[in-house]
PDB file of N, CA and C in Angstrom:
ATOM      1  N   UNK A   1      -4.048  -8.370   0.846  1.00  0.00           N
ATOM      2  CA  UNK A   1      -4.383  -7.839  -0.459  1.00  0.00           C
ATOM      3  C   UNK A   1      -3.797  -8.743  -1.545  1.00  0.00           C
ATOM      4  N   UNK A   2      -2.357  -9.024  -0.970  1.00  0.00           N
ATOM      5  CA  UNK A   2      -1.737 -10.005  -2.342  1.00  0.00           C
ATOM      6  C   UNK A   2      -2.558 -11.261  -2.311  1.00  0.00           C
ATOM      7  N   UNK A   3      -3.255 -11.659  -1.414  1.00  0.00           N
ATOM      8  CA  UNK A   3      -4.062 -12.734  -1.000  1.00  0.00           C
ATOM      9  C   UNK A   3      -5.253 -12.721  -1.740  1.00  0.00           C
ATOM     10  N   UNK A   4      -5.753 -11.537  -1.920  1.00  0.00           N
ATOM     11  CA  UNK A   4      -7.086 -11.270  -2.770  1.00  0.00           C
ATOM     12  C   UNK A   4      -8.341 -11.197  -1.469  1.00  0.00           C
ATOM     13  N   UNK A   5      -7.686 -10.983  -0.455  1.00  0.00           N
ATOM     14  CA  UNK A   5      -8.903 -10.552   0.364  1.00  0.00           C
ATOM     15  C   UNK A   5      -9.013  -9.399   0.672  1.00  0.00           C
ATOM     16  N   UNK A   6      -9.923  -8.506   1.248  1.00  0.00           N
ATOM     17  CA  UNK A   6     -10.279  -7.288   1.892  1.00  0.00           C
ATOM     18  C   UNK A   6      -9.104  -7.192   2.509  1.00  0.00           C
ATOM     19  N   UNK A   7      -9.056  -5.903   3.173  1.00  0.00           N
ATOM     20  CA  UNK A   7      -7.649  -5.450   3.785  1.00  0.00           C
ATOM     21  C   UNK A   7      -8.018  -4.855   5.090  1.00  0.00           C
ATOM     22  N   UNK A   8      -8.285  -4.747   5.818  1.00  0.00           N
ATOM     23  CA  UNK A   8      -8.369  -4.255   7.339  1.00  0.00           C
ATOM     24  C   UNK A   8      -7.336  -4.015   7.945  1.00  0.00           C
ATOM     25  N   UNK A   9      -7.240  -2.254   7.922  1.00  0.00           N
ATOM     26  CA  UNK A   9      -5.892  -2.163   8.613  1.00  0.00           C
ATOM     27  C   UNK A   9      -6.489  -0.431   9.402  1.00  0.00           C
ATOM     28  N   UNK A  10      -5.419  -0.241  10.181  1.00  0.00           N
ATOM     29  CA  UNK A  10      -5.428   1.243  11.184  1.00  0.00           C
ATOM     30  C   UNK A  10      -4.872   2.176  10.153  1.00  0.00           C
ATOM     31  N   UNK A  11      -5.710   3.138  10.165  1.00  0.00           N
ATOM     32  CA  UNK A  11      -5.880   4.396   9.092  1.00  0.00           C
ATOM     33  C   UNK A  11      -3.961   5.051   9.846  1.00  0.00           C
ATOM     34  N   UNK A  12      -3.099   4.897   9.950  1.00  0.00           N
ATOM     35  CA  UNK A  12      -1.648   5.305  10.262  1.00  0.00           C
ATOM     36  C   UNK A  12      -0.695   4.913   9.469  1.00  0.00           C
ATOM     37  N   UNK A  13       0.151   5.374   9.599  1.00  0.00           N
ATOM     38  CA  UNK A  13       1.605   5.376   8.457  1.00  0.00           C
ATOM     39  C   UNK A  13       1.495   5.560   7.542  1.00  0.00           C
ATOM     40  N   UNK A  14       2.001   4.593   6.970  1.00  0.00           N
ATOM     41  CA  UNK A  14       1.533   4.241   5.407  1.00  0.00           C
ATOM     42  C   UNK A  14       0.237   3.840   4.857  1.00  0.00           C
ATOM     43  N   UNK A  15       0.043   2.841   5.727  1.00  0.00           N
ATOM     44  CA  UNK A  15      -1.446   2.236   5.380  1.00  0.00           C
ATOM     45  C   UNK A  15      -2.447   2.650   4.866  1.00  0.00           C
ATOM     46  N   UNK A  16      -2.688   3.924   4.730  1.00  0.00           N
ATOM     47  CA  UNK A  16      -3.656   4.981   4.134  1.00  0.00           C
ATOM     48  C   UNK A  16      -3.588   5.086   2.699  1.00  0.00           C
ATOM     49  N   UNK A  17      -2.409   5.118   2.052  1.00  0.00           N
ATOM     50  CA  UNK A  17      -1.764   5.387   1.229  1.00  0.00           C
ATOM     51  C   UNK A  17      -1.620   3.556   0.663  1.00  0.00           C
ATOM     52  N   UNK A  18      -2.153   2.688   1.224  1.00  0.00           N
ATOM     53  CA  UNK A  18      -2.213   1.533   0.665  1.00  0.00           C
ATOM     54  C   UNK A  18      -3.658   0.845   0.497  1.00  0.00           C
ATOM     55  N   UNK A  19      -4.474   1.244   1.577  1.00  0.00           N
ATOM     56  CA  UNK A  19      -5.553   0.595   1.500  1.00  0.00           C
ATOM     57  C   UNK A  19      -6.726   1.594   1.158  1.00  0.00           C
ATOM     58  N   UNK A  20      -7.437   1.653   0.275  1.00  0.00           N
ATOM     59  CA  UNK A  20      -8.906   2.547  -0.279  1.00  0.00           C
ATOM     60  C   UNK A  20     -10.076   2.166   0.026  1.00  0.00           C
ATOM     61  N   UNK A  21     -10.538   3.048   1.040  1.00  0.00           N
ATOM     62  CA  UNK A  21     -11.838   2.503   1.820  1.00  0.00           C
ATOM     63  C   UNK A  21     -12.814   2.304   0.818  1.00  0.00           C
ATOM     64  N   UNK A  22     -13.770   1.430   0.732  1.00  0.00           N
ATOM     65  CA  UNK A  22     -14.490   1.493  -0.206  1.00  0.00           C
ATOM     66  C   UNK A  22     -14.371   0.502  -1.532  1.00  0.00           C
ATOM     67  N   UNK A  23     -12.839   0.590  -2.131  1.00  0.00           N
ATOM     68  CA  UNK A  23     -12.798  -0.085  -2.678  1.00  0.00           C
ATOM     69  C   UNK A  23     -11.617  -1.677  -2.431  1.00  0.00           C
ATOM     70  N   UNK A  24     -10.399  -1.133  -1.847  1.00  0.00           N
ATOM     71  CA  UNK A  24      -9.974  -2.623  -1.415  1.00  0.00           C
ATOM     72  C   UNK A  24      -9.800  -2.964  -0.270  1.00  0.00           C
ATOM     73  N   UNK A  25     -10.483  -2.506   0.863  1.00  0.00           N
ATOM     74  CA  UNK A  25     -10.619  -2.654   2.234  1.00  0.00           C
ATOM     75  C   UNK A  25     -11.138  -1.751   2.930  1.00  0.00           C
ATOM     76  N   UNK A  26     -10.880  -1.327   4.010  1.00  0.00           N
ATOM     77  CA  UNK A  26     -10.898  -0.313   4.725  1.00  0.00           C
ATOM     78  C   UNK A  26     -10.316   0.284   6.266  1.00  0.00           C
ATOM     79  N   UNK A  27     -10.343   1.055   6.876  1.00  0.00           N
ATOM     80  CA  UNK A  27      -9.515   1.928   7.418  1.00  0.00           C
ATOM     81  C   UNK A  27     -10.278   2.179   8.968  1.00  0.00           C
ATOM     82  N   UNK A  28      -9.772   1.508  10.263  1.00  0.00           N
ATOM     83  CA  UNK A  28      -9.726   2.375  11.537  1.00  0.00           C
ATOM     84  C   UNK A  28      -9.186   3.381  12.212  1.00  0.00           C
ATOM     85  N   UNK A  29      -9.508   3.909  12.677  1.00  0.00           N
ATOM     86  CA  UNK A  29      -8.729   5.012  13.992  1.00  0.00           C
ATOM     87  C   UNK A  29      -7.814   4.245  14.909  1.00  0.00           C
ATOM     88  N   UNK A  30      -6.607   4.467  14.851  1.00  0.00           N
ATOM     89  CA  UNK A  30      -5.185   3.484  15.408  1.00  0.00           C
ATOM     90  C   UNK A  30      -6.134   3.285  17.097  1.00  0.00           C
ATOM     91  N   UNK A  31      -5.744   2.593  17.528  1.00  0.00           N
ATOM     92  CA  UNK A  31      -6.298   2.130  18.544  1.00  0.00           C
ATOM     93  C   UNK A  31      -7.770   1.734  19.364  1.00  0.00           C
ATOM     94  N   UNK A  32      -8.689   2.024  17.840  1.00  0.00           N
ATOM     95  CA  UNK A  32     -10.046   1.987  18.660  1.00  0.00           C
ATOM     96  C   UNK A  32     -10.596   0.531  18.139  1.00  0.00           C
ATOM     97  N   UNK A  33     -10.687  -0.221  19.064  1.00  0.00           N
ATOM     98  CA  UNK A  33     -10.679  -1.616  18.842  1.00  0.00           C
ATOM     99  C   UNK A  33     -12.507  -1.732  18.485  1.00  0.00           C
ATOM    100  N   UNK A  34     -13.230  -1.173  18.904  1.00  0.00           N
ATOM    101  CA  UNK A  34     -14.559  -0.553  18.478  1.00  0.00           C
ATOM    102  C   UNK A  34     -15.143  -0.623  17.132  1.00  0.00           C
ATOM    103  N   UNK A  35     -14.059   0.675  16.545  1.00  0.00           N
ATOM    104  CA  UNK A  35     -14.463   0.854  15.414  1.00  0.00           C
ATOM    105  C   UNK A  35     -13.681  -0.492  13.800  1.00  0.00           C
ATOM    106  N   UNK A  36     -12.610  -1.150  15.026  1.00  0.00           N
ATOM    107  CA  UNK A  36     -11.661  -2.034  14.149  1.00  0.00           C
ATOM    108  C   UNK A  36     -13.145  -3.285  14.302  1.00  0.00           C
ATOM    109  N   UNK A  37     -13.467  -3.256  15.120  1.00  0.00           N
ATOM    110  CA  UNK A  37     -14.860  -4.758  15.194  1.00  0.00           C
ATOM    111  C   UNK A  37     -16.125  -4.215  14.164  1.00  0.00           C
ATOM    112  N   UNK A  38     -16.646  -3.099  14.247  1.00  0.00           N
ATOM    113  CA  UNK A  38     -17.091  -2.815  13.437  1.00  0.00           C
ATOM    114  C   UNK A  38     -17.002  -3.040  11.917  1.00  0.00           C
ATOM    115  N   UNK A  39     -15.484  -2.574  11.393  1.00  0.00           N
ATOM    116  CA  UNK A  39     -15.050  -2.864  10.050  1.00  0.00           C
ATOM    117  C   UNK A  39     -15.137  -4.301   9.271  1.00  0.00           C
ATOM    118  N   UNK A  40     -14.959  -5.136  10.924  1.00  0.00           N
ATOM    119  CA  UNK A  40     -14.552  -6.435  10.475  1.00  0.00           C
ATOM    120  C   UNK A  40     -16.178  -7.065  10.507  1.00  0.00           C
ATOM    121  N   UNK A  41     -17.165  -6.996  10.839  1.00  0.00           N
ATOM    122  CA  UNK A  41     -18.383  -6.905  11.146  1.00  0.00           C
ATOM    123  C   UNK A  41     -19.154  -6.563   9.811  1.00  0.00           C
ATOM    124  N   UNK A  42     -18.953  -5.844   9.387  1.00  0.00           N
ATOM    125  CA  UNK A  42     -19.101  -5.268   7.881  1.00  0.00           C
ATOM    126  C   UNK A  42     -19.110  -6.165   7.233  1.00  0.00           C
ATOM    127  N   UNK A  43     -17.740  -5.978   6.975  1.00  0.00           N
ATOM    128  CA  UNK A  43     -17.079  -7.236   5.827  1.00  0.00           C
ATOM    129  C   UNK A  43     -17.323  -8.429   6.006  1.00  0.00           C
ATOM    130  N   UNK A  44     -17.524  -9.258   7.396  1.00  0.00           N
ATOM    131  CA  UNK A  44     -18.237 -10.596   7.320  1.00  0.00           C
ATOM    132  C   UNK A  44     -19.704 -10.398   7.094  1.00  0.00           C
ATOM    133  N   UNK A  45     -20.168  -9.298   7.290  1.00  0.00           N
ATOM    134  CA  UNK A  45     -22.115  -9.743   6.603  1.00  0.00           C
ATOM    135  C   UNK A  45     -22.431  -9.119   5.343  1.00  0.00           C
ATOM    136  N   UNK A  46     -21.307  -8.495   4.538  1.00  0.00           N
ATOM    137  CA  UNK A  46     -21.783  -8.011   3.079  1.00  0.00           C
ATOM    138  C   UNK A  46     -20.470  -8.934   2.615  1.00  0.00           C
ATOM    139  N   UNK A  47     -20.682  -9.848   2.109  1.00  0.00           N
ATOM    140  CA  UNK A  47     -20.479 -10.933   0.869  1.00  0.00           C
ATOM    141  C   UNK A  47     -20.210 -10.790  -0.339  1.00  0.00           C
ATOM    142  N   UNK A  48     -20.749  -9.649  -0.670  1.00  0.00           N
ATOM    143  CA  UNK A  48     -20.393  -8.740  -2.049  1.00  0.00           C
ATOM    144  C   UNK A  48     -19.826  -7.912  -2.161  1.00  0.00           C
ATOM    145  N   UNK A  49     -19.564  -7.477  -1.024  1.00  0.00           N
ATOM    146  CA  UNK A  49     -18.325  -6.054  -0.370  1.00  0.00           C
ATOM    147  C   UNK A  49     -16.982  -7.082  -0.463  1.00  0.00           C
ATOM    148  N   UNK A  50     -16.916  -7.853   0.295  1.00  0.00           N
ATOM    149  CA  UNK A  50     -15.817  -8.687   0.541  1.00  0.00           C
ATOM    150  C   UNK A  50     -15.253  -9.215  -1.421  1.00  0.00           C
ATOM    151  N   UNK A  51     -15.732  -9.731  -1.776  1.00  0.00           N
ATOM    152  CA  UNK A  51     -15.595  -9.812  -3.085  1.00  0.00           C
ATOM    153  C   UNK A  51     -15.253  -8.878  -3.436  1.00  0.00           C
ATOM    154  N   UNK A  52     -15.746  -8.155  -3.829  1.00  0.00           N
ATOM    155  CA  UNK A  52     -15.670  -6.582  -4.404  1.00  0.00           C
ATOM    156  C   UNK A  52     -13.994  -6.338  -3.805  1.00  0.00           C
ATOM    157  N   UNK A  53     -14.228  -5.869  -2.567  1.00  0.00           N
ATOM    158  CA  UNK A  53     -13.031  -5.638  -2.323  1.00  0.00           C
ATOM    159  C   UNK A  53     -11.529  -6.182  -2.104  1.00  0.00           C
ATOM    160  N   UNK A  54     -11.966  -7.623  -2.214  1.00  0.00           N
ATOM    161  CA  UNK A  54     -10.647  -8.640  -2.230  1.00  0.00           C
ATOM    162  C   UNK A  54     -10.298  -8.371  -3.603  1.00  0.00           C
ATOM    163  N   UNK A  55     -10.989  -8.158  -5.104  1.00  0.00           N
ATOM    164  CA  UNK A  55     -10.049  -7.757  -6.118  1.00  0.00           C
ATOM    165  C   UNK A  55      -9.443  -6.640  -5.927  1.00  0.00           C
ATOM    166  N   UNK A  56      -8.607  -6.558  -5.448  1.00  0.00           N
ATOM    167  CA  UNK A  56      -7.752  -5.494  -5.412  1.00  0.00           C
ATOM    168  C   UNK A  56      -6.696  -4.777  -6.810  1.00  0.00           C
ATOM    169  N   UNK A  57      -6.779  -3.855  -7.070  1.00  0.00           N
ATOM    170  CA  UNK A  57      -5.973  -3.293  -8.154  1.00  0.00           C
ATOM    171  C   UNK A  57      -4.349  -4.304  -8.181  1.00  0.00           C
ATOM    172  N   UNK A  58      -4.016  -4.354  -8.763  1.00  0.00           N
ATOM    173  CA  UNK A  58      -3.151  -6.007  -8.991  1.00  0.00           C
ATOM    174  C   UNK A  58      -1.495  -4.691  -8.465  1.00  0.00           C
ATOM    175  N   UNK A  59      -1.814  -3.866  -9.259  1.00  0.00           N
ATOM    176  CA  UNK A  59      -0.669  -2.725  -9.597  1.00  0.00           C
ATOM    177  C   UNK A  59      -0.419  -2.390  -8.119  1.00  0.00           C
ATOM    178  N   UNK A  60      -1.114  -2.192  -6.846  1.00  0.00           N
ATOM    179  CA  UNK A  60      -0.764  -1.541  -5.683  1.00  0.00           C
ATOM    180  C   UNK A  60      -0.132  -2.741  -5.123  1.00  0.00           C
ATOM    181  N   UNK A  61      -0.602  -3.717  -5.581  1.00  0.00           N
ATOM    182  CA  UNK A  61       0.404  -5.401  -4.707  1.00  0.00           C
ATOM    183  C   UNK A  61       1.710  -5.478  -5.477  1.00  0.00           C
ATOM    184  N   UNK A  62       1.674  -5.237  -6.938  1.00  0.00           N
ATOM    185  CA  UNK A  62       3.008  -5.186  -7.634  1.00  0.00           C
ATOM    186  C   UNK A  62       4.271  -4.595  -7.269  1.00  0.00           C
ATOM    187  N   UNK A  63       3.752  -2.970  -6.846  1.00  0.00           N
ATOM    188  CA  UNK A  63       4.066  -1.771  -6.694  1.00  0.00           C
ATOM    189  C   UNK A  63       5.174  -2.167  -5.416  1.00  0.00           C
ATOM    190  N   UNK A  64       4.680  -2.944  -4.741  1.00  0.00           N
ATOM    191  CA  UNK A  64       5.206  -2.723  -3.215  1.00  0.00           C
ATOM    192  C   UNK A  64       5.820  -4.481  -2.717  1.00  0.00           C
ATOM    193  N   UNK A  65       5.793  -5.272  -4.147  1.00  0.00           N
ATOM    194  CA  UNK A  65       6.634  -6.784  -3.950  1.00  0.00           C
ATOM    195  C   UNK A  65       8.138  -6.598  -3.691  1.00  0.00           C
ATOM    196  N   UNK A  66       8.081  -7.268  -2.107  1.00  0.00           N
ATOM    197  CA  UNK A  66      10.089  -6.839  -1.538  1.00  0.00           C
ATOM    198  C   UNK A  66      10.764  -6.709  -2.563  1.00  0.00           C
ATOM    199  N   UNK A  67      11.221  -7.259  -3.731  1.00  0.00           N
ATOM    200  CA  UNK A  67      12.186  -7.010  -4.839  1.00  0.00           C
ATOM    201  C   UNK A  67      12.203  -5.522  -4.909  1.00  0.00           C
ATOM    202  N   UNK A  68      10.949  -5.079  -5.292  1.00  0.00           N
ATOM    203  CA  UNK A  68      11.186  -3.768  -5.434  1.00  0.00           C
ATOM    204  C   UNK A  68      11.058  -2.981  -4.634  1.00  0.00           C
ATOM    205  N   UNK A  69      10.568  -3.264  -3.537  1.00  0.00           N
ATOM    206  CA  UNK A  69      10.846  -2.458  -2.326  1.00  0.00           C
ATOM    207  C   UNK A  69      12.310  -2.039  -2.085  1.00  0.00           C
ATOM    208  N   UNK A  70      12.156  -3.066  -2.128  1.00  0.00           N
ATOM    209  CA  UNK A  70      13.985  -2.985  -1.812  1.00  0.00           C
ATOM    210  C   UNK A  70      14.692  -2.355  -2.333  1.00  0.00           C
ATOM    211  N   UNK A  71      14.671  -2.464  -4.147  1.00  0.00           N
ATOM    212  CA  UNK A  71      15.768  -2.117  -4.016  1.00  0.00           C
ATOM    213  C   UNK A  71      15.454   0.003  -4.839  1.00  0.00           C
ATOM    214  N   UNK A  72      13.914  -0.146  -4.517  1.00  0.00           N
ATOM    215  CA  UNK A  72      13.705   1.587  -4.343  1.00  0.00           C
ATOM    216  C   UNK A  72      14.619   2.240  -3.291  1.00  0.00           C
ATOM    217  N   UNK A  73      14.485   1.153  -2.074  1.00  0.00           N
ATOM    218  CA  UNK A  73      15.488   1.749  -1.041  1.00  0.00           C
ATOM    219  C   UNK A  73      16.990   1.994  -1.201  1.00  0.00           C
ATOM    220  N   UNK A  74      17.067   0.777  -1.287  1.00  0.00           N
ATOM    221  CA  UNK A  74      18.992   0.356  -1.979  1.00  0.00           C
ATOM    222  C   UNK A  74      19.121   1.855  -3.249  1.00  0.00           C
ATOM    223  N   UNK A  75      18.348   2.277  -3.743  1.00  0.00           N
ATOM    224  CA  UNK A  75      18.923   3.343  -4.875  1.00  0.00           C
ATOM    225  C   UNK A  75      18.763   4.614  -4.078  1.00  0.00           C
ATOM    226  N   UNK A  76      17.983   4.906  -3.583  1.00  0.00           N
ATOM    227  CA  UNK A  76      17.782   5.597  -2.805  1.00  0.00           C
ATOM    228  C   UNK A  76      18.747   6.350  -1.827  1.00  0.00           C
ATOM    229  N   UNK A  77      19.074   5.175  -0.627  1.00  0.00           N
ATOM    230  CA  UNK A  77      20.286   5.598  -0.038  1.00  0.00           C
ATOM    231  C   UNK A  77      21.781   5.470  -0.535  1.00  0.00           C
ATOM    232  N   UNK A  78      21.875   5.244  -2.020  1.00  0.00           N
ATOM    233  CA  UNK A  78      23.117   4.897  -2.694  1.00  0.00           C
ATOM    234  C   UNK A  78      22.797   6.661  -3.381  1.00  0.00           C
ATOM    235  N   UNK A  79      21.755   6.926  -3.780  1.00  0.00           N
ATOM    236  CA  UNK A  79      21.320   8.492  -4.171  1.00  0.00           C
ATOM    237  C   UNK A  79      22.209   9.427  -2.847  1.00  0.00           C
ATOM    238  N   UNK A  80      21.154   9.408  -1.549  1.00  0.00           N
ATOM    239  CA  UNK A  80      21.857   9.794  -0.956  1.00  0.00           C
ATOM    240  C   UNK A  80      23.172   9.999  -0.372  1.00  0.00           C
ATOM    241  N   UNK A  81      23.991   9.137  -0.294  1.00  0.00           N
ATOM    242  CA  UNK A  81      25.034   8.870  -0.202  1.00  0.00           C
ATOM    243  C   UNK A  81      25.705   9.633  -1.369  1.00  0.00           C
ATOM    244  N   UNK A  82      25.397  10.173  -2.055  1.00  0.00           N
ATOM    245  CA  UNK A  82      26.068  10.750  -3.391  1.00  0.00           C
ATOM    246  C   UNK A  82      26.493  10.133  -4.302  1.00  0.00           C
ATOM    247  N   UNK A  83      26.166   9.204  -4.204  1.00  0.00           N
ATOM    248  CA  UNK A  83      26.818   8.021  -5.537  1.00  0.00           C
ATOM    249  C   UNK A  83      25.988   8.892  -6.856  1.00  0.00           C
ATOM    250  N   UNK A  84      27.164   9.106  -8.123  1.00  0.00           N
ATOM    251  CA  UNK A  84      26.394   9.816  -9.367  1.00  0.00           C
ATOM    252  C   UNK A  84      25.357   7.647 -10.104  1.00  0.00           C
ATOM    253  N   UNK A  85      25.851   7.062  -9.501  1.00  0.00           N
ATOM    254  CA  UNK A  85      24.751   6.409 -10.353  1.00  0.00           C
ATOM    255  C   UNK A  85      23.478   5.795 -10.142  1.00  0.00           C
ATOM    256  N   UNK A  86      23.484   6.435  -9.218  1.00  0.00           N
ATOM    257  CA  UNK A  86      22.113   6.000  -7.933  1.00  0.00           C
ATOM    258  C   UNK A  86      21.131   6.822  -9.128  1.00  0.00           C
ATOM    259  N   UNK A  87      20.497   8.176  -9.853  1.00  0.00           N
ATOM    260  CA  UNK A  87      19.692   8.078 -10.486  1.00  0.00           C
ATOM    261  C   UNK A  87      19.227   7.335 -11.229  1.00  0.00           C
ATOM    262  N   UNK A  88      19.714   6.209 -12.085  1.00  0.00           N
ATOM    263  CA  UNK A  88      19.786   5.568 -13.006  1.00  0.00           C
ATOM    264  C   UNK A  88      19.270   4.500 -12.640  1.00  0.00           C
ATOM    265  N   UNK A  89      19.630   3.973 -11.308  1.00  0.00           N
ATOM    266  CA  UNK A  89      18.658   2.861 -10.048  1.00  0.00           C
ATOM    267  C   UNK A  89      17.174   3.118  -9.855  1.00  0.00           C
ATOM    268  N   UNK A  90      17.421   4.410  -9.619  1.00  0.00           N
ATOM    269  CA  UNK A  90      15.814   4.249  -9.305  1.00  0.00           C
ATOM    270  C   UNK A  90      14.850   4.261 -10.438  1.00  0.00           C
ATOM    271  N   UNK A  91      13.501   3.639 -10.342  1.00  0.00           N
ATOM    272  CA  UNK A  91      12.946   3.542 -11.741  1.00  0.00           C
ATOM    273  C   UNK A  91      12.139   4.905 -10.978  1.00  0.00           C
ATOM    274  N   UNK A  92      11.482   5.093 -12.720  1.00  0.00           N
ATOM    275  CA  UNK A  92      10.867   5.631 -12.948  1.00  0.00           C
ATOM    276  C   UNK A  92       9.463   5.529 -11.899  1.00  0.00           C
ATOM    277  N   UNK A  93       9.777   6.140 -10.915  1.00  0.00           N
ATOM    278  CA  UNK A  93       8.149   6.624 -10.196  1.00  0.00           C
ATOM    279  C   UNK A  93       7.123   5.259  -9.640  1.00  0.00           C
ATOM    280  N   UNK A  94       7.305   4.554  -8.669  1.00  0.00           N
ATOM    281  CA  UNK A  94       6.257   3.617  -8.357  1.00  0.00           C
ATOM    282  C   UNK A  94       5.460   4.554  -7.505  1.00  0.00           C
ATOM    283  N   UNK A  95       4.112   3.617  -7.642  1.00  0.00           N
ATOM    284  CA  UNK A  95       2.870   4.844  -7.329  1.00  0.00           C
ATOM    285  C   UNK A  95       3.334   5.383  -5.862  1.00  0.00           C
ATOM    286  N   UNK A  96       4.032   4.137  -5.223  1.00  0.00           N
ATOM    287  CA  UNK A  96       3.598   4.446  -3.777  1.00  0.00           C
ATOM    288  C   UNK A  96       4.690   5.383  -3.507  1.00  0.00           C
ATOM    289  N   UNK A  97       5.498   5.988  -4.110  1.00  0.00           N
ATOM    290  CA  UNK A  97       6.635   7.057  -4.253  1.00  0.00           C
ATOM    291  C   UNK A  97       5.691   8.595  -4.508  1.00  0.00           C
ATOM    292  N   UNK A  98       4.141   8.616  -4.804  1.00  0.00           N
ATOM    293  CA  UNK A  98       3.827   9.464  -4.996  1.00  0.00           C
ATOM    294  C   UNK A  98       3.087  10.325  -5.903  1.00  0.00           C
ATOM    295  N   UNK A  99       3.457  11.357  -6.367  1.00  0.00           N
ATOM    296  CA  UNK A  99       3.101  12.132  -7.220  1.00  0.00           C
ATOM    297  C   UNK A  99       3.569  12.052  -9.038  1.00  0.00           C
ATOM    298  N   UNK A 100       4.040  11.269  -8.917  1.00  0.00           N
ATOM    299  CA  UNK A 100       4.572  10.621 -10.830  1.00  0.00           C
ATOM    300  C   UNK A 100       5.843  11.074 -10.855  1.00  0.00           C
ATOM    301  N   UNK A 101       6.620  11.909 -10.092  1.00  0.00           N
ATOM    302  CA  UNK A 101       8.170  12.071 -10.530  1.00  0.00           C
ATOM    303  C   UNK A 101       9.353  11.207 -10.265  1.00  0.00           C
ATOM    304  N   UNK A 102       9.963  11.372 -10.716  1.00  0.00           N
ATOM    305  CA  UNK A 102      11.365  10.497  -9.858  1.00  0.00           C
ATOM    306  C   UNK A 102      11.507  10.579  -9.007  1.00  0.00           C
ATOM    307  N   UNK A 103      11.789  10.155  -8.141  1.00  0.00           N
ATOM    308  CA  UNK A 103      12.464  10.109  -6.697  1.00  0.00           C
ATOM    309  C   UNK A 103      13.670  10.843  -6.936  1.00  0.00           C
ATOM    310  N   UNK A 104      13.901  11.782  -5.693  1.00  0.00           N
ATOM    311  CA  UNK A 104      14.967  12.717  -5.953  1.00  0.00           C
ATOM    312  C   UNK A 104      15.745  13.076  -4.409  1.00  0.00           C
TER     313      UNK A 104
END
């Protein structure tokens, strides 16, 4: 995705929550190598799909660059841990945290 191509990944974990069928890739059933050839089958004979979907929303690649991965985590378990200044670490709400609130 940070690449600017389509995204082909197994509809599990997280990945769901990263990739939007339709618009910046799309999504298999974890192990069905079938329906994963299919996807990829797709996307090499529509040319305009692939385009289409390699622009990817810039904000979901931002959202999730190790810096801030990281250190969502690092505040996080410094939160947990009870540290009083671990709120103040975490920013304000990255998408992939959810529903728009703070992390708590």
């Amino acid at each position: 995705m940070a690449g600017g191509g389509p995204v082909v990944a197994a509809g599990a974990m997280a990945l769901p929550h990263l990739v939007h069928p339709g618009r910046d890739g799309c999504l298999f059933p974890p192990g069905d190598v079938r329906a994963l050839a299919e996807r990829l089958m797709e996307l090499l004979d529509d040319q305009a799909a692939r385009r289409r979907r390699g622009e990817a929303d810039p904000g979901i690649v931002s959202d999730h660059d190790i810096h801030r991965t990281l250190a969502t985590f690092e505040a996080l378990y410094v939160h947990a841990a009870g540290h009083p200044a671990a709120l103040t670490a975490l920013s304000p709400s990255p998408s992939h945290l959810g529903d728009g609130k703070r992390a708590r």
